[in-house]
PDB file of N, CA and C in Angstrom:
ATOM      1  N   UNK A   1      -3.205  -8.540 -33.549  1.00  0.00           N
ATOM      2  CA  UNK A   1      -2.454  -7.792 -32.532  1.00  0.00           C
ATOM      3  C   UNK A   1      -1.148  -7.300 -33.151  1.00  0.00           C
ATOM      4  N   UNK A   2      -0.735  -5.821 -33.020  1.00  0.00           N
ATOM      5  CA  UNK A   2       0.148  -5.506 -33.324  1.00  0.00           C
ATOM      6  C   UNK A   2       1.689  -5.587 -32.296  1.00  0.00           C
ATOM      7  N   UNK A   3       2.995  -5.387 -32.718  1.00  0.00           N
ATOM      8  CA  UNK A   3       4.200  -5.630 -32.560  1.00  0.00           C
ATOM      9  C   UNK A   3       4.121  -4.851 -31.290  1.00  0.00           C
ATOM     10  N   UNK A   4       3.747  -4.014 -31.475  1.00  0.00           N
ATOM     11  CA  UNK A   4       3.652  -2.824 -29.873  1.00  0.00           C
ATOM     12  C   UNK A   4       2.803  -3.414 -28.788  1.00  0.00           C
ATOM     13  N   UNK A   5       1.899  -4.189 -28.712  1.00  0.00           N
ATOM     14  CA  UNK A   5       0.664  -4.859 -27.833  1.00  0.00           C
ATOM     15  C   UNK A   5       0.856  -6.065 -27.707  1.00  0.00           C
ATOM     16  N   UNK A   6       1.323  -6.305 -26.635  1.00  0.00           N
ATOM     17  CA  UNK A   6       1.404  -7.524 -26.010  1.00  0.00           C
ATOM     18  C   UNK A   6       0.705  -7.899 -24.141  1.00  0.00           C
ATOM     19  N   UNK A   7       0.107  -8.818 -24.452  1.00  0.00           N
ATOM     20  CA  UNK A   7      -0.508  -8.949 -22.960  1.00  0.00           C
ATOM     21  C   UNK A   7       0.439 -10.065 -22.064  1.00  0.00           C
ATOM     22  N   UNK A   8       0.639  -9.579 -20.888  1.00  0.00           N
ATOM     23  CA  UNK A   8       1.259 -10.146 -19.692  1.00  0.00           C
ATOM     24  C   UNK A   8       0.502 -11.399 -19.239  1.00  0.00           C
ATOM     25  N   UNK A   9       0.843 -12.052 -19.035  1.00  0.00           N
ATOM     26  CA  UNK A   9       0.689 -13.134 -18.262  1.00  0.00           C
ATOM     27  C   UNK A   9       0.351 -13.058 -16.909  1.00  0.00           C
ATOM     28  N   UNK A  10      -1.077 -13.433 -16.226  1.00  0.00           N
ATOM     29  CA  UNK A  10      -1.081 -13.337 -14.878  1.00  0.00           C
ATOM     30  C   UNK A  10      -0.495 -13.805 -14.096  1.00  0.00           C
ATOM     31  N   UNK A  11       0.454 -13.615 -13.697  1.00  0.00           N
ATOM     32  CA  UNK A  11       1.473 -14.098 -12.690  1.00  0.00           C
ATOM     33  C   UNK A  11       1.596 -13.582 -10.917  1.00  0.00           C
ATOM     34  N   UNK A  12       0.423 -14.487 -10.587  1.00  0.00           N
ATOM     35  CA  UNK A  12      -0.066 -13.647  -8.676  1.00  0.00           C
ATOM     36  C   UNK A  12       0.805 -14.627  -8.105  1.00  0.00           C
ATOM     37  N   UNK A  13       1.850 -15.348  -8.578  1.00  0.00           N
ATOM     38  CA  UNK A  13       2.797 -16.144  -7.374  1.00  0.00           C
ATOM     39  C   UNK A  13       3.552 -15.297  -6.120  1.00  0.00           C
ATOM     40  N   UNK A  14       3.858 -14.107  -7.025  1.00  0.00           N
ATOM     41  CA  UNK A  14       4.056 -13.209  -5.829  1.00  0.00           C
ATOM     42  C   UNK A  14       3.809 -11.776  -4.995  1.00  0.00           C
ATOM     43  N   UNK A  15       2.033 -12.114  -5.148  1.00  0.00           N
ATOM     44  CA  UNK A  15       1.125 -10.827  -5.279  1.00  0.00           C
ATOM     45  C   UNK A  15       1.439 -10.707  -3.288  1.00  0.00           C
ATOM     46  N   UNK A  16       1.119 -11.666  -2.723  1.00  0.00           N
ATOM     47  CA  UNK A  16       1.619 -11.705  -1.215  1.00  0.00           C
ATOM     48  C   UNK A  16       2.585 -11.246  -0.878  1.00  0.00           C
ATOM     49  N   UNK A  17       3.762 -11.534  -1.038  1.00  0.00           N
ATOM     50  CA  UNK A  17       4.520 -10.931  -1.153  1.00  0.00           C
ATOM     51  C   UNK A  17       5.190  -9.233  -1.651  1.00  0.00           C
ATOM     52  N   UNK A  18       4.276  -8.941  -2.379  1.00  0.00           N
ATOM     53  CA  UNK A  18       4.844  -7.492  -2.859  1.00  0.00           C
ATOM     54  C   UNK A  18       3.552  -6.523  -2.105  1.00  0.00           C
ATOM     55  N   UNK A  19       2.515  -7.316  -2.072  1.00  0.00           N
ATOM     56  CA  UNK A  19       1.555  -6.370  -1.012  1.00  0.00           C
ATOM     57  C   UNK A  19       2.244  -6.309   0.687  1.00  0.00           C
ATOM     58  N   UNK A  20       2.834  -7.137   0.978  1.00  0.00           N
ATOM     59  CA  UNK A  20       3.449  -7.644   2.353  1.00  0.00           C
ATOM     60  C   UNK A  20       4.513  -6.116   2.423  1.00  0.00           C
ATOM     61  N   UNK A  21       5.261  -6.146   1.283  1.00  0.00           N
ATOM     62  CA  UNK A  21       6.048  -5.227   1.188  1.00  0.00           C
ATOM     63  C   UNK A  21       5.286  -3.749   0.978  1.00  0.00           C
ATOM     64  N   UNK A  22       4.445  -3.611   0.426  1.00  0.00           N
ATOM     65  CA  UNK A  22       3.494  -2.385   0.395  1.00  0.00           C
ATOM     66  C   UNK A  22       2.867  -1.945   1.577  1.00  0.00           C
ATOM     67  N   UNK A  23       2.604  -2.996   3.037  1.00  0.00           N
ATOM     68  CA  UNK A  23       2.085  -2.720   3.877  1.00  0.00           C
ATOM     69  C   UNK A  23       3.061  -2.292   4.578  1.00  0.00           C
ATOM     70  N   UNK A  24       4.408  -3.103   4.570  1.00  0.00           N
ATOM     71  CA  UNK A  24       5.313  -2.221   5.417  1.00  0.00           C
ATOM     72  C   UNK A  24       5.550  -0.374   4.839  1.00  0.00           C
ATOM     73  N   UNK A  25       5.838  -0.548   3.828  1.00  0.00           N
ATOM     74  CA  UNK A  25       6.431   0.773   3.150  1.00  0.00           C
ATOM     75  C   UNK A  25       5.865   1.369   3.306  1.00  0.00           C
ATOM     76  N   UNK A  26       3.843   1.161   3.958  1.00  0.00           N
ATOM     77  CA  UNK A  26       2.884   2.848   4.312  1.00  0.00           C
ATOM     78  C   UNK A  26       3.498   2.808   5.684  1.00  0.00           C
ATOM     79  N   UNK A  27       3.372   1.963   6.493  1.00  0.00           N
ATOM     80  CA  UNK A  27       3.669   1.942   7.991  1.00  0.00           C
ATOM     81  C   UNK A  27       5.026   2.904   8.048  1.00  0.00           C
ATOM     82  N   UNK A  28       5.965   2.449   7.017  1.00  0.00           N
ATOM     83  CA  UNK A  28       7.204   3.377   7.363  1.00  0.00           C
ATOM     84  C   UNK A  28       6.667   4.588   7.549  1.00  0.00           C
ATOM     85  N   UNK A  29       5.867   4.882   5.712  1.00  0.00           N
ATOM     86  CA  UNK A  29       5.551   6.538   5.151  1.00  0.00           C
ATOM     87  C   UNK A  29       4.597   7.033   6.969  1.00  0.00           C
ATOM     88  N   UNK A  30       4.059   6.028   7.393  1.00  0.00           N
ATOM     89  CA  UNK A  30       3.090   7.009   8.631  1.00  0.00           C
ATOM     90  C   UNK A  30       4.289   7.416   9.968  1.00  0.00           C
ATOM     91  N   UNK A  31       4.929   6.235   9.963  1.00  0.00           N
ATOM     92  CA  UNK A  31       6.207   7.005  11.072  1.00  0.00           C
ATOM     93  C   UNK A  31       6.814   8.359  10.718  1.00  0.00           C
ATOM     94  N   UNK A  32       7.344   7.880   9.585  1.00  0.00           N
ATOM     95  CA  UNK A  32       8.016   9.123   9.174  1.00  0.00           C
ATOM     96  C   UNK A  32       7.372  10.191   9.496  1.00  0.00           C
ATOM     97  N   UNK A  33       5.962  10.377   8.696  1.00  0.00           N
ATOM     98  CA  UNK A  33       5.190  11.181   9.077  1.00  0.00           C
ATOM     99  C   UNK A  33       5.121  12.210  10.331  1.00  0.00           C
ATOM    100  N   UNK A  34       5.076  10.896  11.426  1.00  0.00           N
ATOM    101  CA  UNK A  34       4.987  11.642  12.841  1.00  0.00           C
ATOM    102  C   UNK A  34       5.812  12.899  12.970  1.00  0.00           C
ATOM    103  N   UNK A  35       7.036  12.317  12.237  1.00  0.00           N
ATOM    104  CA  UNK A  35       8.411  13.198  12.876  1.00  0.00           C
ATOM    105  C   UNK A  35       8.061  14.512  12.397  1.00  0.00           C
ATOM    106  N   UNK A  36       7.696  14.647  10.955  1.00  0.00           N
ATOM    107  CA  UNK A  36       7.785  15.683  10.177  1.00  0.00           C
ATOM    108  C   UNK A  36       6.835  16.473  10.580  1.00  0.00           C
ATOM    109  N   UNK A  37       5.296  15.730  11.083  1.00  0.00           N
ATOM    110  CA  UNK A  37       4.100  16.856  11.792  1.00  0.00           C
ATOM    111  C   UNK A  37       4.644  17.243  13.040  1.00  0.00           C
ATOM    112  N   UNK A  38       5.583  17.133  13.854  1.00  0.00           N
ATOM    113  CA  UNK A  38       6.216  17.648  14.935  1.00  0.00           C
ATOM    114  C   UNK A  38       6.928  19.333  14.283  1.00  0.00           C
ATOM    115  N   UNK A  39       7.701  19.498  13.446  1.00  0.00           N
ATOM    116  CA  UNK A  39       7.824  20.814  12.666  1.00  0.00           C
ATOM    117  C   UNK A  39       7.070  21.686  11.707  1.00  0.00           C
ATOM    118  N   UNK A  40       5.975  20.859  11.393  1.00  0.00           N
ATOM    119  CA  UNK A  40       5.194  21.305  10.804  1.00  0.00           C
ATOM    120  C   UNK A  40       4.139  22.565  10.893  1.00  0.00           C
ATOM    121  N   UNK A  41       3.597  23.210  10.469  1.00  0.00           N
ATOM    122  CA  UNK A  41       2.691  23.883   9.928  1.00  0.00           C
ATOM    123  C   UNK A  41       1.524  23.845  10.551  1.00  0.00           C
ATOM    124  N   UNK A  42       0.401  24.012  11.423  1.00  0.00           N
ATOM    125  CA  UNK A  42      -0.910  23.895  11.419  1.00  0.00           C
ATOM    126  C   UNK A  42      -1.440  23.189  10.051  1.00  0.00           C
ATOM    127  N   UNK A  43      -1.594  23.870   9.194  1.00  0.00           N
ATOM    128  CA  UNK A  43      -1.912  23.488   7.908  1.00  0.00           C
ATOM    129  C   UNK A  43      -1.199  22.213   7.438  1.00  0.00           C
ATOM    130  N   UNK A  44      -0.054  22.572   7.378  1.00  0.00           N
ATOM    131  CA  UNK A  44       0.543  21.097   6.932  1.00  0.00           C
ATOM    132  C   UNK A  44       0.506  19.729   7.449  1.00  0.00           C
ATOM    133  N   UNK A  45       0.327  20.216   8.768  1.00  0.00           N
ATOM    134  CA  UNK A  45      -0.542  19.447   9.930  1.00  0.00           C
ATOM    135  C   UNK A  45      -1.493  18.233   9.813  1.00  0.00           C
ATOM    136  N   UNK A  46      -2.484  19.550   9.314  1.00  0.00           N
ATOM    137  CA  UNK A  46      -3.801  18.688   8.978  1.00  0.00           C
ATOM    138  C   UNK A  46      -3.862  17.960   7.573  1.00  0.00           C
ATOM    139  N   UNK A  47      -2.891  18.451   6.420  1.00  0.00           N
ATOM    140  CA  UNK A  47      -2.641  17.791   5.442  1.00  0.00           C
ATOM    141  C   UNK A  47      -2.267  16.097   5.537  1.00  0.00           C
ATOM    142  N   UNK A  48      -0.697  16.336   6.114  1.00  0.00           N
ATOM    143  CA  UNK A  48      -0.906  15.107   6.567  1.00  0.00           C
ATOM    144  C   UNK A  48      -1.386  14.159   7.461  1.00  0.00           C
ATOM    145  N   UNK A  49      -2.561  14.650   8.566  1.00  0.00           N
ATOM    146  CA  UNK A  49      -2.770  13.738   9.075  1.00  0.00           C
ATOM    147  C   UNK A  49      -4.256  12.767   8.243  1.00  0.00           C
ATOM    148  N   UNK A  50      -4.323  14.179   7.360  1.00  0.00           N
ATOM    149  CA  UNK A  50      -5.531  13.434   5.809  1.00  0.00           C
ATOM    150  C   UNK A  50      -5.162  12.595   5.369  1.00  0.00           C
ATOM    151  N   UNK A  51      -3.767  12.835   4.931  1.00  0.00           N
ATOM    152  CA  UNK A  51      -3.225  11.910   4.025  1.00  0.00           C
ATOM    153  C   UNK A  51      -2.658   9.982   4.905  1.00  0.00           C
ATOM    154  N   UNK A  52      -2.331  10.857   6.256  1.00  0.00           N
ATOM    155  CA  UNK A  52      -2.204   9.142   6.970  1.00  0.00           C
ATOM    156  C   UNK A  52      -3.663   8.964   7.509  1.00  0.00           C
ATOM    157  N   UNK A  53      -4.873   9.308   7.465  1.00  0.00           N
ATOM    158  CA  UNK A  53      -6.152   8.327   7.628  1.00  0.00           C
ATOM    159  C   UNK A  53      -6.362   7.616   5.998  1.00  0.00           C
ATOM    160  N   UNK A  54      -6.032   8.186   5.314  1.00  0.00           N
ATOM    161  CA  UNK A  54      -6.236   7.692   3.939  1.00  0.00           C
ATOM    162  C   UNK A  54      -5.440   6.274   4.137  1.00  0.00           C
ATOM    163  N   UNK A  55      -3.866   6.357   4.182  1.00  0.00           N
ATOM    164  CA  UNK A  55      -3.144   5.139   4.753  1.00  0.00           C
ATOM    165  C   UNK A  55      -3.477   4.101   5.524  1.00  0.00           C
ATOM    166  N   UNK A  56      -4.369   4.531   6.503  1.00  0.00           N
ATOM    167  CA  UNK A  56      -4.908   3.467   7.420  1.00  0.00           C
ATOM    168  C   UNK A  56      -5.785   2.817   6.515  1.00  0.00           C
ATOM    169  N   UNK A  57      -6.388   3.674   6.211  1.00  0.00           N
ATOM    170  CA  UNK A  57      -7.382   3.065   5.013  1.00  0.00           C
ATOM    171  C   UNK A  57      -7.401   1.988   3.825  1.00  0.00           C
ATOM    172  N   UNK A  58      -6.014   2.190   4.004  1.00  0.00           N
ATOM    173  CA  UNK A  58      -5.670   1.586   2.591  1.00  0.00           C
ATOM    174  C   UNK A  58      -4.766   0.240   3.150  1.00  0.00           C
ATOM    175  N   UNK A  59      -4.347   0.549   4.251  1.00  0.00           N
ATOM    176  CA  UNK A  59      -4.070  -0.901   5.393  1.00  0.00           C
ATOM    177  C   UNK A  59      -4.733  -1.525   5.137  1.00  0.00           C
ATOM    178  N   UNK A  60      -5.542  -1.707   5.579  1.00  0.00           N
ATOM    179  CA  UNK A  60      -6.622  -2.155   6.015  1.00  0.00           C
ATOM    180  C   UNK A  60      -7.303  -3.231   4.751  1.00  0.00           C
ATOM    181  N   UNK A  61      -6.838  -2.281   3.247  1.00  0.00           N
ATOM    182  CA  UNK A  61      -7.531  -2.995   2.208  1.00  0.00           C
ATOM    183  C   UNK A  61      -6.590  -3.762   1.548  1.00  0.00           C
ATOM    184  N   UNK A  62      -5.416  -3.867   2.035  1.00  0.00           N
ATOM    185  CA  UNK A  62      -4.303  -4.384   1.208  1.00  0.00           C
ATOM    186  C   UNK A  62      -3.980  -5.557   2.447  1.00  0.00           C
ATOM    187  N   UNK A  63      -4.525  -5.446   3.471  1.00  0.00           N
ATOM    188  CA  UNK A  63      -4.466  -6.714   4.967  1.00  0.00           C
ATOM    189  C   UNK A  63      -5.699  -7.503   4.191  1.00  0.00           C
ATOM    190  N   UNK A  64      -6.782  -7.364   3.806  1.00  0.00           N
ATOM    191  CA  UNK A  64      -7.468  -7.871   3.212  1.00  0.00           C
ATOM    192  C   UNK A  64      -7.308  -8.703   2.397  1.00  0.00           C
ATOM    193  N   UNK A  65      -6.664  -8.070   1.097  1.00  0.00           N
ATOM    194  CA  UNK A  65      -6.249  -8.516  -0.115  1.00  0.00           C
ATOM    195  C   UNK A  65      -4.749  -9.692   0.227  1.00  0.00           C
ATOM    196  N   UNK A  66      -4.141  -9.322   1.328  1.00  0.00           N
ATOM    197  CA  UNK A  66      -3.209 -10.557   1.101  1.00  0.00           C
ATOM    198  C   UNK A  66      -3.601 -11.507   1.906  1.00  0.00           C
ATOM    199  N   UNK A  67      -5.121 -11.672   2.683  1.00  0.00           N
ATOM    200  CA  UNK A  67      -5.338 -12.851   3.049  1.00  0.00           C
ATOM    201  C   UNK A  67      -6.061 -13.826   1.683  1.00  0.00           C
ATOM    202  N   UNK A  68      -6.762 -12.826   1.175  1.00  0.00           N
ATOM    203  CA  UNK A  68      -7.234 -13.315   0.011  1.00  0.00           C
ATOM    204  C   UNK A  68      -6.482 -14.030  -0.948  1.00  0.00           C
ATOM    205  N   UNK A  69      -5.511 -13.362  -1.277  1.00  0.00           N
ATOM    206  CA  UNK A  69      -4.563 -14.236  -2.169  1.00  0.00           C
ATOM    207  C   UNK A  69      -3.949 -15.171  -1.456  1.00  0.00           C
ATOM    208  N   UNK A  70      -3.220 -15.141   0.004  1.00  0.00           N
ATOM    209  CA  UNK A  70      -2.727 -16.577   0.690  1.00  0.00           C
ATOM    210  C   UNK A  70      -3.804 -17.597   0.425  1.00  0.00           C
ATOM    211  N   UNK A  71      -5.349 -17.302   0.691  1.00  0.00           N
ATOM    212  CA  UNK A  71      -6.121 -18.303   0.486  1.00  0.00           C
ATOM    213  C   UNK A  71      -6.149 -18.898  -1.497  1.00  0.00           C
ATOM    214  N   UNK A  72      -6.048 -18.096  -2.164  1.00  0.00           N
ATOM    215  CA  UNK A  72      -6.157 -17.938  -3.539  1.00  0.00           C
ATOM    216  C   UNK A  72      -4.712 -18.906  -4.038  1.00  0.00           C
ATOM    217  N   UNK A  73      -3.904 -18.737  -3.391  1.00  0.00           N
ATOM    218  CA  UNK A  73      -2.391 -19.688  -3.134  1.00  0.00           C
ATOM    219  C   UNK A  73      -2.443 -21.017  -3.136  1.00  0.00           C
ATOM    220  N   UNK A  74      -3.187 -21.261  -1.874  1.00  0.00           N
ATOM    221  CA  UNK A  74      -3.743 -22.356  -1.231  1.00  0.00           C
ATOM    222  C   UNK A  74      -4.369 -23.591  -1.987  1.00  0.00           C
ATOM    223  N   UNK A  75      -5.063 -23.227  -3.127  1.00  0.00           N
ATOM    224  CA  UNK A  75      -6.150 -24.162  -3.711  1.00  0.00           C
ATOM    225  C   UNK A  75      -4.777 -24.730  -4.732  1.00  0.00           C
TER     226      UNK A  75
END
């Protein structure tokens, strides 16, 4: 292995935590959202309301993932 390549250490002590924080920060990005499709565009409209089902979407998989790791904690 060269001077430039080094591998990280798995360190998930605080994977709960920073997903916890990722779930809030879409919830903000979809409020916000609201405000901005109120001036918006038809078009821009439908852009973002693509882009917040994608968000829900991704709720949904990151609500997942931090029960998984609380349990993954646990042992």
């Amino acid at each position: 292995m060269d001077n430039n390549t080094r591998t990280n250490p798995d360190n998930r002590e605080d994977n709960v935590e920073r997903l916890q924080e990722a779930v809030q920060n879409t919830i903000e990005n979809i409020e916000a959202s609201h405000d901005t499709m109120e001036m918006a565009s038809e078009k821009d409209r439908a852009l973002i309301e693509k882009k917040n089902k994608k968000r829900e979407e991704s709720l949904g998989g990151m609500r997942q993932e931090i029960m998984d790791e609380a349990r993954n904690q646990k042992k």
